[in-house]
PDB file of N, CA and C in Angstrom:
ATOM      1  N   UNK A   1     168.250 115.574 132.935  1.00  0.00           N
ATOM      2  CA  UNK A   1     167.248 114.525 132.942  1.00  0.00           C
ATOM      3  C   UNK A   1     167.895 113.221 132.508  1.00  0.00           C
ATOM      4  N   UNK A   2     167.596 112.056 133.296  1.00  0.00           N
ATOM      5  CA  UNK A   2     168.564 110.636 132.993  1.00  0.00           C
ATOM      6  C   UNK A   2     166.878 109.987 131.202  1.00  0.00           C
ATOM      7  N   UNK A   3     167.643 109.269 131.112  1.00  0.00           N
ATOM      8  CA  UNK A   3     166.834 108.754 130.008  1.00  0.00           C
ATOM      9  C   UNK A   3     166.415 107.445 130.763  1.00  0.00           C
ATOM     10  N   UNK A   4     164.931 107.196 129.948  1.00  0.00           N
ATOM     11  CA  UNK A   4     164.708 105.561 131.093  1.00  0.00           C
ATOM     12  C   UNK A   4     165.588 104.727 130.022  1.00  0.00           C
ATOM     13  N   UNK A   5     165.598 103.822 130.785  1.00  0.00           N
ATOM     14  CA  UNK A   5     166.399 102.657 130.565  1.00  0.00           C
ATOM     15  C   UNK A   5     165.862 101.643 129.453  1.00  0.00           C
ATOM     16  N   UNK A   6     166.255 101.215 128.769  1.00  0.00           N
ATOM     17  CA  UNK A   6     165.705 100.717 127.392  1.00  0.00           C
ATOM     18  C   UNK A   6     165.407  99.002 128.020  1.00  0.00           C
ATOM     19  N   UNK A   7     165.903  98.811 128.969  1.00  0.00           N
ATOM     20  CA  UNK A   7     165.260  97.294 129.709  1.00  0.00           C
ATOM     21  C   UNK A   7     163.812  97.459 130.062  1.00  0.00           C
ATOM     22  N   UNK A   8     163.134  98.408 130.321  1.00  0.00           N
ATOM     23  CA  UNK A   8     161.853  98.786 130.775  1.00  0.00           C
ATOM     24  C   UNK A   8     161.373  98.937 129.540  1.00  0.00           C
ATOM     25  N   UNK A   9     161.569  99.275 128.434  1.00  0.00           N
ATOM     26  CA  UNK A   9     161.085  99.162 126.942  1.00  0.00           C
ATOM     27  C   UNK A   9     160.767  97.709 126.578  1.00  0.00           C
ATOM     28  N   UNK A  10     162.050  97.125 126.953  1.00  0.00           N
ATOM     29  CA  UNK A  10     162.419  95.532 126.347  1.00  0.00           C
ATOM     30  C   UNK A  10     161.250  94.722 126.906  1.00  0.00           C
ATOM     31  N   UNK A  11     161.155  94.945 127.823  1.00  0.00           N
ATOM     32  CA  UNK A  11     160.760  93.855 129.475  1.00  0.00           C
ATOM     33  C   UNK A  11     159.014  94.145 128.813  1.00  0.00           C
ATOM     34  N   UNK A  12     158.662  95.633 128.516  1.00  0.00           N
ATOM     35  CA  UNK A  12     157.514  95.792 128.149  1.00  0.00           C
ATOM     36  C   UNK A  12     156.862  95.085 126.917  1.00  0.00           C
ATOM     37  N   UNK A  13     157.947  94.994 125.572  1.00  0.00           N
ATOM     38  CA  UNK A  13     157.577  94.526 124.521  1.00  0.00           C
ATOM     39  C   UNK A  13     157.606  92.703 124.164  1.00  0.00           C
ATOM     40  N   UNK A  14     158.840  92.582 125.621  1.00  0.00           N
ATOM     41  CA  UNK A  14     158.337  90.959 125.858  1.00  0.00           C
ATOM     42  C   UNK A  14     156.636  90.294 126.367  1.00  0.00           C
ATOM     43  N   UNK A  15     156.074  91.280 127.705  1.00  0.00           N
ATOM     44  CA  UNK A  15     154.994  91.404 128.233  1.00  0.00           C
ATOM     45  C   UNK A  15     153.761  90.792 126.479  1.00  0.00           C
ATOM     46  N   UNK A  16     154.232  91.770 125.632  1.00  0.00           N
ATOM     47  CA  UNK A  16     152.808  91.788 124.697  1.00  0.00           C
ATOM     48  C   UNK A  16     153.159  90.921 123.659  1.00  0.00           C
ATOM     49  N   UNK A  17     154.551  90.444 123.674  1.00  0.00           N
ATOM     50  CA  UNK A  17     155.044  89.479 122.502  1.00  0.00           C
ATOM     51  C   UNK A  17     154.433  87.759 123.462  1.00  0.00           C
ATOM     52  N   UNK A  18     155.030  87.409 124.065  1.00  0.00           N
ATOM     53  CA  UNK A  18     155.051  86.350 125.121  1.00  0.00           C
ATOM     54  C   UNK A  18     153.445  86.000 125.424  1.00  0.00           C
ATOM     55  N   UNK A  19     152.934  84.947 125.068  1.00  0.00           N
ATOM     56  CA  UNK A  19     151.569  84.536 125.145  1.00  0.00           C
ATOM     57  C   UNK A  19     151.567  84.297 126.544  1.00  0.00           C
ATOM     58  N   UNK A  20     151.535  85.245 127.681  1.00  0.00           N
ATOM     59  CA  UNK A  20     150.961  84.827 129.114  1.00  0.00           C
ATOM     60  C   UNK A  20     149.995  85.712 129.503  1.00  0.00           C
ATOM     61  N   UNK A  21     149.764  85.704 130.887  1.00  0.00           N
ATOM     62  CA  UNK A  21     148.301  86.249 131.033  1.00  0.00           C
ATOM     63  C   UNK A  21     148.326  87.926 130.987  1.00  0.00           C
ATOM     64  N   UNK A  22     149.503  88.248 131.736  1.00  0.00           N
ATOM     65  CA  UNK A  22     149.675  89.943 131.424  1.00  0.00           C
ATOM     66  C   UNK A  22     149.811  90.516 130.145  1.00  0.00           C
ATOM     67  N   UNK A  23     150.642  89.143 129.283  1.00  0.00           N
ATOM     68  CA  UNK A  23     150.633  90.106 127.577  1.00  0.00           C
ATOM     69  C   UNK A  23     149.101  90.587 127.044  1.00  0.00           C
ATOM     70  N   UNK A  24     148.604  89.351 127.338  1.00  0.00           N
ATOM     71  CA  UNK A  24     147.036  89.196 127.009  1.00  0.00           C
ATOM     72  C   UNK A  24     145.883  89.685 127.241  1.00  0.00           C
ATOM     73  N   UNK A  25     146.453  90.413 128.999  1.00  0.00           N
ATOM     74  CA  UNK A  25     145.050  91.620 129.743  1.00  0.00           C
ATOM     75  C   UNK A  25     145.844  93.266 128.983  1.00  0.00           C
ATOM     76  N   UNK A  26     147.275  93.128 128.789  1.00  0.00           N
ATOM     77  CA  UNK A  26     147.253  94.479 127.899  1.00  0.00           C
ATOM     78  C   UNK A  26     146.587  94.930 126.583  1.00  0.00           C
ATOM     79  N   UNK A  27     146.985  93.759 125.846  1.00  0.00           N
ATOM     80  CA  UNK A  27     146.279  93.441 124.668  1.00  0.00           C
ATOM     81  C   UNK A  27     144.651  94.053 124.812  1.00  0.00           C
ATOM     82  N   UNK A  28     144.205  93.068 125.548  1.00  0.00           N
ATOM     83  CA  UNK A  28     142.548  93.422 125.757  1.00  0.00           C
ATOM     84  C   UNK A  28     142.364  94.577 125.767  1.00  0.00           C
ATOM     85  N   UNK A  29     143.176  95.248 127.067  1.00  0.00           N
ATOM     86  CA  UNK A  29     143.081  96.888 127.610  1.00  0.00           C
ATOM     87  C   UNK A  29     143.584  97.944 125.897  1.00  0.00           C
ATOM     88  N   UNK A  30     144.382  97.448 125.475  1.00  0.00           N
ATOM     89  CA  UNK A  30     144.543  98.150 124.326  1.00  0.00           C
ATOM     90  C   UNK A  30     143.355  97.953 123.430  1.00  0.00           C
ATOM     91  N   UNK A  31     143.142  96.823 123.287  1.00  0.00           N
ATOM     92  CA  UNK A  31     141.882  96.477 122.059  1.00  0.00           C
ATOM     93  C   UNK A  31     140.592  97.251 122.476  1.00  0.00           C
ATOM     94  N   UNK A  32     140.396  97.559 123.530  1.00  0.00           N
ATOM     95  CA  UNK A  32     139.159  98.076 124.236  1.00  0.00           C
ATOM     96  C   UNK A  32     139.341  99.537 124.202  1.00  0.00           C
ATOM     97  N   UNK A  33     140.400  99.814 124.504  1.00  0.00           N
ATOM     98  CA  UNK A  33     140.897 101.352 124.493  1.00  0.00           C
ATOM     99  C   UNK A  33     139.950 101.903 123.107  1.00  0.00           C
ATOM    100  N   UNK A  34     140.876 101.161 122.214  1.00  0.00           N
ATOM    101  CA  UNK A  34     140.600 101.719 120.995  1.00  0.00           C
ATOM    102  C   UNK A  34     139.775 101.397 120.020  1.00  0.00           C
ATOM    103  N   UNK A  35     138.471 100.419 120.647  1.00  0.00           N
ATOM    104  CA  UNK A  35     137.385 100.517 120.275  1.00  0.00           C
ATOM    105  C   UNK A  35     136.449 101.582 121.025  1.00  0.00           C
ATOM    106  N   UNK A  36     137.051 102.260 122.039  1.00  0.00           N
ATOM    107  CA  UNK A  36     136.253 103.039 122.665  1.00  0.00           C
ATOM    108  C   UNK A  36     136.191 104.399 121.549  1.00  0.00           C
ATOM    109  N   UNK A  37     137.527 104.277 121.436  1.00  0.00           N
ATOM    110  CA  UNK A  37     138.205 105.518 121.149  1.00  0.00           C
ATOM    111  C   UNK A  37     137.264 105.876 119.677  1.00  0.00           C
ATOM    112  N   UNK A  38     137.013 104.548 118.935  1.00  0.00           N
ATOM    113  CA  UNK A  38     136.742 104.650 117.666  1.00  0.00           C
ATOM    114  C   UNK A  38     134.976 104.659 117.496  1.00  0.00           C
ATOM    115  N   UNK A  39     134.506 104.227 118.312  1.00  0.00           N
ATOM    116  CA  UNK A  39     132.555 104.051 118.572  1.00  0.00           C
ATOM    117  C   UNK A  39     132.563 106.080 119.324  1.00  0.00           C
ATOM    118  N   UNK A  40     133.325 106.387 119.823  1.00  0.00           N
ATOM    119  CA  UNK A  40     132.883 107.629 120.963  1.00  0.00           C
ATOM    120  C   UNK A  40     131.969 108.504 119.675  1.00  0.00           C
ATOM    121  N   UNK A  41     133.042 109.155 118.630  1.00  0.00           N
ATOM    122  CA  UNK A  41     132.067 110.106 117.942  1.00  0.00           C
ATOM    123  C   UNK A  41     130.977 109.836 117.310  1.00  0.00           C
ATOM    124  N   UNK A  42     130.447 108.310 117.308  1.00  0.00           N
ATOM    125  CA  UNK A  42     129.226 107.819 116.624  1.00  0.00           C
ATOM    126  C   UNK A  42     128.148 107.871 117.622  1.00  0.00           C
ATOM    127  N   UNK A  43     128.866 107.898 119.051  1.00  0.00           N
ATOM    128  CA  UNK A  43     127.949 108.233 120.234  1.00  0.00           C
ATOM    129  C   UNK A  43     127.517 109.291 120.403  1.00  0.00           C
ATOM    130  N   UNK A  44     128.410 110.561 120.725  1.00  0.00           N
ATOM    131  CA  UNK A  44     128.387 111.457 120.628  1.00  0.00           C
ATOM    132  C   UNK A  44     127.899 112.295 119.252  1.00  0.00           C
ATOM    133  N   UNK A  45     127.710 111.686 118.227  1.00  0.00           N
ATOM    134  CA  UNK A  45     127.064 112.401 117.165  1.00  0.00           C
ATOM    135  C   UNK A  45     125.857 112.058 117.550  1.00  0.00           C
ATOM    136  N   UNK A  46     125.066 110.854 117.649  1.00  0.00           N
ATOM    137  CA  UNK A  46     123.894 110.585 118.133  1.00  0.00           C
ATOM    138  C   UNK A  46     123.348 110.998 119.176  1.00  0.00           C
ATOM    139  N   UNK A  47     123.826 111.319 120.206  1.00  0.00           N
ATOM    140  CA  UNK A  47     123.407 112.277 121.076  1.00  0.00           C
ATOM    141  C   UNK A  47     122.690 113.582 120.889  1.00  0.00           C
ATOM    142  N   UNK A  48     123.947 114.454 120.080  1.00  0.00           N
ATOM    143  CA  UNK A  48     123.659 115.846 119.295  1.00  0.00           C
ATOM    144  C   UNK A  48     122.369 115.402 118.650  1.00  0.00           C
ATOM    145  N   UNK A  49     122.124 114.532 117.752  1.00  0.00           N
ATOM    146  CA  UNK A  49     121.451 114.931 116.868  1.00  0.00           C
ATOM    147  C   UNK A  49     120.078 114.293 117.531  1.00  0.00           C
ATOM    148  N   UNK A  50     119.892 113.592 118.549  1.00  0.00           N
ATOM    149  CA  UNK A  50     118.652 113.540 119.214  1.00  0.00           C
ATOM    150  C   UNK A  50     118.199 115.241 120.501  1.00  0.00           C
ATOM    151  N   UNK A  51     119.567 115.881 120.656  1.00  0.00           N
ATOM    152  CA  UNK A  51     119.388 116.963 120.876  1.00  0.00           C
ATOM    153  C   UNK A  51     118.784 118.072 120.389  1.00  0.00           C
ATOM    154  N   UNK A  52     119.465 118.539 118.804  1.00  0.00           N
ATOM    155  CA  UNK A  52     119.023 118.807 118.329  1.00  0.00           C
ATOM    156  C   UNK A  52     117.681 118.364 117.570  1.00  0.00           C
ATOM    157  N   UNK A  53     117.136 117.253 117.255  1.00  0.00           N
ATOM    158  CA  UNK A  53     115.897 117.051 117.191  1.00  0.00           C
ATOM    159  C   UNK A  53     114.657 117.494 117.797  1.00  0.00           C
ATOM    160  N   UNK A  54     114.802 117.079 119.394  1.00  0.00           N
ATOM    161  CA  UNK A  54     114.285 117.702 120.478  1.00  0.00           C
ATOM    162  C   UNK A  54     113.890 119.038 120.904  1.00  0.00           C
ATOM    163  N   UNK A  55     115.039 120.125 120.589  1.00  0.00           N
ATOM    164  CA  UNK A  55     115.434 121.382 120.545  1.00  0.00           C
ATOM    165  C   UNK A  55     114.377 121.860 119.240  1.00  0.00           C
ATOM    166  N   UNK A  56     114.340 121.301 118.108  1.00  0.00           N
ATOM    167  CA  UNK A  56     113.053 121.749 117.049  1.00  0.00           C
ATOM    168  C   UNK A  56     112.323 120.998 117.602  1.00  0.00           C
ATOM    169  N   UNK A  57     111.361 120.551 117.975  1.00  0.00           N
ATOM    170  CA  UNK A  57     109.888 120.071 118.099  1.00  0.00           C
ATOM    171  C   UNK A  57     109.815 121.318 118.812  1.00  0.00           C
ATOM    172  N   UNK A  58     110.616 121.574 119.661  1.00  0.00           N
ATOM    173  CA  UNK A  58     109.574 122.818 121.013  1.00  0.00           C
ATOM    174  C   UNK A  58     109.841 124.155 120.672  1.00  0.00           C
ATOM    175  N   UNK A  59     110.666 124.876 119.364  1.00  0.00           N
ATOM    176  CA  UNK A  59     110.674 125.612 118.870  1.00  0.00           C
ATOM    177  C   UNK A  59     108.941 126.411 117.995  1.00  0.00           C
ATOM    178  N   UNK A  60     109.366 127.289 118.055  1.00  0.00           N
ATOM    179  CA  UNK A  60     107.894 128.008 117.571  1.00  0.00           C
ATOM    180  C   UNK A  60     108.039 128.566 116.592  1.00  0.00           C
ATOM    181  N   UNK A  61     107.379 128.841 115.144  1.00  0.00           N
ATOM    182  CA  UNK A  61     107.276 130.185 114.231  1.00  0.00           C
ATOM    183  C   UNK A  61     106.647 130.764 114.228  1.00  0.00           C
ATOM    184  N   UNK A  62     107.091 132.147 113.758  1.00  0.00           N
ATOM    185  CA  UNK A  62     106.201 133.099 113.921  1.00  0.00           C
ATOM    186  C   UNK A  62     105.557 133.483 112.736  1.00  0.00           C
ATOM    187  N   UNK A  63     103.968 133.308 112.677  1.00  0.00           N
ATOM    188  CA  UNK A  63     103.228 133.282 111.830  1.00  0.00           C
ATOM    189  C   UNK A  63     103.094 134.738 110.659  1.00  0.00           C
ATOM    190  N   UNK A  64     103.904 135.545 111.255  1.00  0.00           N
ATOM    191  CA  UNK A  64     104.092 137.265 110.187  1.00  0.00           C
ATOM    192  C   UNK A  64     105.013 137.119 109.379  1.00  0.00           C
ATOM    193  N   UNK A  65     106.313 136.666 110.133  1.00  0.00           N
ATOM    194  CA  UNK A  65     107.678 137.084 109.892  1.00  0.00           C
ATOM    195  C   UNK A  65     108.104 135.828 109.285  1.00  0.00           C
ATOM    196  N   UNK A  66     107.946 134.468 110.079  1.00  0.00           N
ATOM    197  CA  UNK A  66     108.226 133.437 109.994  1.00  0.00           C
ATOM    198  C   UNK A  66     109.822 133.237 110.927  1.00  0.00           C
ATOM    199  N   UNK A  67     110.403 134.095 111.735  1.00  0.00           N
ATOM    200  CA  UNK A  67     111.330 133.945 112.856  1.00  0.00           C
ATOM    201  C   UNK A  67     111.258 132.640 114.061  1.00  0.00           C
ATOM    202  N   UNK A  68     111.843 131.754 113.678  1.00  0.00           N
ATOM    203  CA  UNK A  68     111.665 130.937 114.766  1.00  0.00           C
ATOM    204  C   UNK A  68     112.211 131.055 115.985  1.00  0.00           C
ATOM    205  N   UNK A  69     111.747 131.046 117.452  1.00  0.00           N
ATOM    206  CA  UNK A  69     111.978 131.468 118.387  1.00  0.00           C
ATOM    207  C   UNK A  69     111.587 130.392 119.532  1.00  0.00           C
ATOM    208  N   UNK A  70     112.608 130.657 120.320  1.00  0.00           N
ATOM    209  CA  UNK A  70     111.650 129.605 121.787  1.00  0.00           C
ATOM    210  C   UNK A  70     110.101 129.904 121.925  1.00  0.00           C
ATOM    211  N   UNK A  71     109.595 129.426 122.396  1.00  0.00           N
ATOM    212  CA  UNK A  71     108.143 129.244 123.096  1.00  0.00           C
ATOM    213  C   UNK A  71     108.060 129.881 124.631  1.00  0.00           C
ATOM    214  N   UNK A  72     108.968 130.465 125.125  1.00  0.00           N
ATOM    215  CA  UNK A  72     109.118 130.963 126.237  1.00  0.00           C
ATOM    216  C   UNK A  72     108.547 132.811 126.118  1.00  0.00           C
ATOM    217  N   UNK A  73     108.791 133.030 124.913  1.00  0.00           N
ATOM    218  CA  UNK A  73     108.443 134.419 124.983  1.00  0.00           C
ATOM    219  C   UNK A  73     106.770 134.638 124.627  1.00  0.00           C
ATOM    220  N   UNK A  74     106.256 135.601 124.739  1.00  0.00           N
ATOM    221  CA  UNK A  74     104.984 135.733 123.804  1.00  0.00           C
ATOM    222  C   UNK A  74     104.921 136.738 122.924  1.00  0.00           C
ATOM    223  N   UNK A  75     105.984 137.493 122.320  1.00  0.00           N
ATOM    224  CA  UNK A  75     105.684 137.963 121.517  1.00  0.00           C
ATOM    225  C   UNK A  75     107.168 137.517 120.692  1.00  0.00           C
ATOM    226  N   UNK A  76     106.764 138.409 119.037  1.00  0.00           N
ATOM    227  CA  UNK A  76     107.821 137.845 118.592  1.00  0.00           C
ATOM    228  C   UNK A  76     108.931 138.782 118.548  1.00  0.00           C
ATOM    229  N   UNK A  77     110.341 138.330 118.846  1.00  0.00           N
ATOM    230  CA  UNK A  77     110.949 139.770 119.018  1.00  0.00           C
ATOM    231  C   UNK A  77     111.301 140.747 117.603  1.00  0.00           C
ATOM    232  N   UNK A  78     110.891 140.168 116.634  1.00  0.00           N
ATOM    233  CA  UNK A  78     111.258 140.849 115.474  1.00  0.00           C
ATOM    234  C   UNK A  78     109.908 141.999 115.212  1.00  0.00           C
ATOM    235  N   UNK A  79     109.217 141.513 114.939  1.00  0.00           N
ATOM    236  CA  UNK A  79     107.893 141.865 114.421  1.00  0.00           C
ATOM    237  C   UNK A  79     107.092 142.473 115.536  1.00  0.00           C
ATOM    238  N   UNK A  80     106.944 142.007 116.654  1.00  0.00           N
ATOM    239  CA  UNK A  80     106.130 142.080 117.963  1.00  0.00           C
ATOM    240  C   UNK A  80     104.964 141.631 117.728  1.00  0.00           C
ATOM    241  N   UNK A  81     104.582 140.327 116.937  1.00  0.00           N
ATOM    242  CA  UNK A  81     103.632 139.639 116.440  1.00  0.00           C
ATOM    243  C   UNK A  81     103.380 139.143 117.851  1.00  0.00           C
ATOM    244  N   UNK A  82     101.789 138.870 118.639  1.00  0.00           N
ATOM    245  CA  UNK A  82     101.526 138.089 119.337  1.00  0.00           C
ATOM    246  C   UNK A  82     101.492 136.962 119.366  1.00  0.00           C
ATOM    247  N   UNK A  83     102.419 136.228 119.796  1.00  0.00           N
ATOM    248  CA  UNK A  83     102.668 134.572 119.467  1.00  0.00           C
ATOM    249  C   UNK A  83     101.210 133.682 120.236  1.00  0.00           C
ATOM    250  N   UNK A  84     100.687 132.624 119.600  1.00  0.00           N
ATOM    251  CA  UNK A  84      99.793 131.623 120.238  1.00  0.00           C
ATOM    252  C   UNK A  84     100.595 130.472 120.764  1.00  0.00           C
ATOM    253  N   UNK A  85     100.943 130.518 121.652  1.00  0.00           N
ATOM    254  CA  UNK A  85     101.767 129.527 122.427  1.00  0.00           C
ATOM    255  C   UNK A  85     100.356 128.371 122.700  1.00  0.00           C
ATOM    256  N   UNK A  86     100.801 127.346 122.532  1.00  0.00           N
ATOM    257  CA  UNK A  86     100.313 125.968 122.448  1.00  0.00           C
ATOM    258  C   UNK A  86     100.690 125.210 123.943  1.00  0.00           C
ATOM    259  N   UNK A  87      99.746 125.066 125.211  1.00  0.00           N
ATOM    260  CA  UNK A  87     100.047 124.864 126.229  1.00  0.00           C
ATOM    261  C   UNK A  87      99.875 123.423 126.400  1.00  0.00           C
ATOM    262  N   UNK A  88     100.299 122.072 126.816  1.00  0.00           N
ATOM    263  CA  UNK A  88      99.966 121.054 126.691  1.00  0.00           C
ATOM    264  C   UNK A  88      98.436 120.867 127.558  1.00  0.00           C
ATOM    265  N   UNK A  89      98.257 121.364 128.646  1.00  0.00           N
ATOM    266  CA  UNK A  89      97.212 121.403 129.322  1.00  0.00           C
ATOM    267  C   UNK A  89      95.929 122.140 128.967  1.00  0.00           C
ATOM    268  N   UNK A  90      96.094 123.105 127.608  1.00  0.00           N
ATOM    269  CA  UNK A  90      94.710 123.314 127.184  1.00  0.00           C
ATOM    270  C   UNK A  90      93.978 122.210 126.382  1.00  0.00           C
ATOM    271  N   UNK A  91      94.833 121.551 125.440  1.00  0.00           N
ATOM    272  CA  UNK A  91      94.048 120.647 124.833  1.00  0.00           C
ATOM    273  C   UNK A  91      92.996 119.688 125.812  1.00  0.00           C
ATOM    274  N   UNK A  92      93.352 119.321 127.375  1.00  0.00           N
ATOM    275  CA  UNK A  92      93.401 118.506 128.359  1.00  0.00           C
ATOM    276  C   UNK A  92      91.727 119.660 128.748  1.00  0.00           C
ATOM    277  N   UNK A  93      91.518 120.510 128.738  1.00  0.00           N
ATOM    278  CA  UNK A  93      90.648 121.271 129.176  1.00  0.00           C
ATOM    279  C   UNK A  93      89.965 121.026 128.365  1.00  0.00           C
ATOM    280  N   UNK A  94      90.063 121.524 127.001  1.00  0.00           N
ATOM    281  CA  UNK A  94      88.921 122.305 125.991  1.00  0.00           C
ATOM    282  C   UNK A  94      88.691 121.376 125.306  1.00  0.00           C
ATOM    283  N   UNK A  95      89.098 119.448 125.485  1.00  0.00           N
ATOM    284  CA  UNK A  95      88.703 118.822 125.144  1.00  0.00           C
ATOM    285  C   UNK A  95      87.345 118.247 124.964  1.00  0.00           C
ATOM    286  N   UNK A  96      86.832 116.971 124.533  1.00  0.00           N
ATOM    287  CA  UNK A  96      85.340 116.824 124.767  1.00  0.00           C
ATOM    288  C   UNK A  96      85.455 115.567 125.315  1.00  0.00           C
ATOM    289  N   UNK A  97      85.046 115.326 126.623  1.00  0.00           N
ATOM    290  CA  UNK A  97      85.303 113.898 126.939  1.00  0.00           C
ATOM    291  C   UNK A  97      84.941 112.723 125.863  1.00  0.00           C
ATOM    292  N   UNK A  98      85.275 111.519 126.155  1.00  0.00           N
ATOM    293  CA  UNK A  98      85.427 110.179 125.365  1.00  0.00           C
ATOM    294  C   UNK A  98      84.364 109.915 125.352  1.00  0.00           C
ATOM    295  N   UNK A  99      83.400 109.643 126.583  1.00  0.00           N
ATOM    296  CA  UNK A  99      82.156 109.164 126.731  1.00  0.00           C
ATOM    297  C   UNK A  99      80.984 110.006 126.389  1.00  0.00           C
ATOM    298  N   UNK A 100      81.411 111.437 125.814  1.00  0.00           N
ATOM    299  CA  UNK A 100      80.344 112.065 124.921  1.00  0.00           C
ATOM    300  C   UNK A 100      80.719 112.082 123.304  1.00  0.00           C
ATOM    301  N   UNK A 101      81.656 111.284 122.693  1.00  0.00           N
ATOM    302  CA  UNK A 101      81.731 111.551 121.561  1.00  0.00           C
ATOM    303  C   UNK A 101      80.809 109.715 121.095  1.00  0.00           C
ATOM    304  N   UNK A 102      80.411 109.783 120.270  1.00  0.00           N
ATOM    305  CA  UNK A 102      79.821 108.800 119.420  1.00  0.00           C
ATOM    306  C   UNK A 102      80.215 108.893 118.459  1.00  0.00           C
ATOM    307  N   UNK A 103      80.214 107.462 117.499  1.00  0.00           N
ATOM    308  CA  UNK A 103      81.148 107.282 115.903  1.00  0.00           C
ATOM    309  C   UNK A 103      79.564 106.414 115.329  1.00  0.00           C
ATOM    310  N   UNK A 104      79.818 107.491 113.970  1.00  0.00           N
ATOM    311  CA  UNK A 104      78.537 107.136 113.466  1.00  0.00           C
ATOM    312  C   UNK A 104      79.307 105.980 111.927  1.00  0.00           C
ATOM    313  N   UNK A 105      78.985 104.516 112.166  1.00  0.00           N
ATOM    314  CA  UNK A 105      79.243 104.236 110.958  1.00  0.00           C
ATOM    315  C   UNK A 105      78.170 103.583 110.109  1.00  0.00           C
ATOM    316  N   UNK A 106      78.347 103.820 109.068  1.00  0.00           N
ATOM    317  CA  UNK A 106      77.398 102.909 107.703  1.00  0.00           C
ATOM    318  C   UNK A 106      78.066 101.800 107.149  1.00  0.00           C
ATOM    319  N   UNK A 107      77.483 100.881 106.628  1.00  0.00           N
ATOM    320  CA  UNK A 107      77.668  99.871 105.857  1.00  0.00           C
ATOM    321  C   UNK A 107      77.045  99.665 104.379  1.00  0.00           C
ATOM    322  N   UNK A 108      77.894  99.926 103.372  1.00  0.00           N
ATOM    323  CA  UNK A 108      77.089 100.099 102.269  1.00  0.00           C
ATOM    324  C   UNK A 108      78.068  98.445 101.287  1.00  0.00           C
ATOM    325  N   UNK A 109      77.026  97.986 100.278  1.00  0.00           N
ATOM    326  CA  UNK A 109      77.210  96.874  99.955  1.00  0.00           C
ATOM    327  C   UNK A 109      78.136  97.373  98.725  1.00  0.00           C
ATOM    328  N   UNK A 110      79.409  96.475  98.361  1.00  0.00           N
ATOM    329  CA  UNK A 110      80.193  96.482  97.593  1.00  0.00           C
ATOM    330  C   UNK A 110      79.635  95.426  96.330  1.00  0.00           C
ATOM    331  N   UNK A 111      79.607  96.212  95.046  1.00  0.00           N
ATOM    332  CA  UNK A 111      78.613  95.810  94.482  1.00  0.00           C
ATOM    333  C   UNK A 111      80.186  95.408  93.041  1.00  0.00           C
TER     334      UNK A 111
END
């Protein structure tokens, strides 16, 4: 194997020493590099942890055992407790419409 040539070293470290426009778009490309490099795991932690956030809201317990489990099953697999799975569309049913509820208020004098 030949060794590279230490002029291609030189020629390079003139490039970033030498205030012209190529020292200056490496520079950038480096400065950017390694702000990427240094923001990524603050991204990537924030990600996870809106993942995991997400991942518990739609989790279920089980009201015997207390085993938390997806919402996909209906029973629980430990116990064989019958799980009450919470469907978004029953509330939407077994609701009471808007225009039959009335709000009863009083006014009493602050004395």
């Amino acid at each position: 194997m030949s060794r590279p040539s230490p002029i291609l070293w030189i020629a390079l470290l003139f490039l970033l020493l030498l205030p012209s426009t190529a020292g200056r778009l490496l520079l950038d490309l480096a400065g950017g590099l390694v702000l990427f490099l240094l923001v990524l795991p603050f991204i990537l932690g924030g990600l996870g942890w809106l993942g995991w956030r997400l991942l518990q809201s739609r989790l279920v317990t089980c009201e015997v055992c207390g085993l938390t489990i997806l919402p996909s099953s209906l029973q629980c697999p430990a116990c064989g407790y019958e799980l009450k799975t919470k469907r978004p569309d029953d509330d939407l049913t077994s609701s009471i419409p808007a225009s039959e509820i009335t709000i009863d208020v009083s006014a009493e004098d602050a004395d």
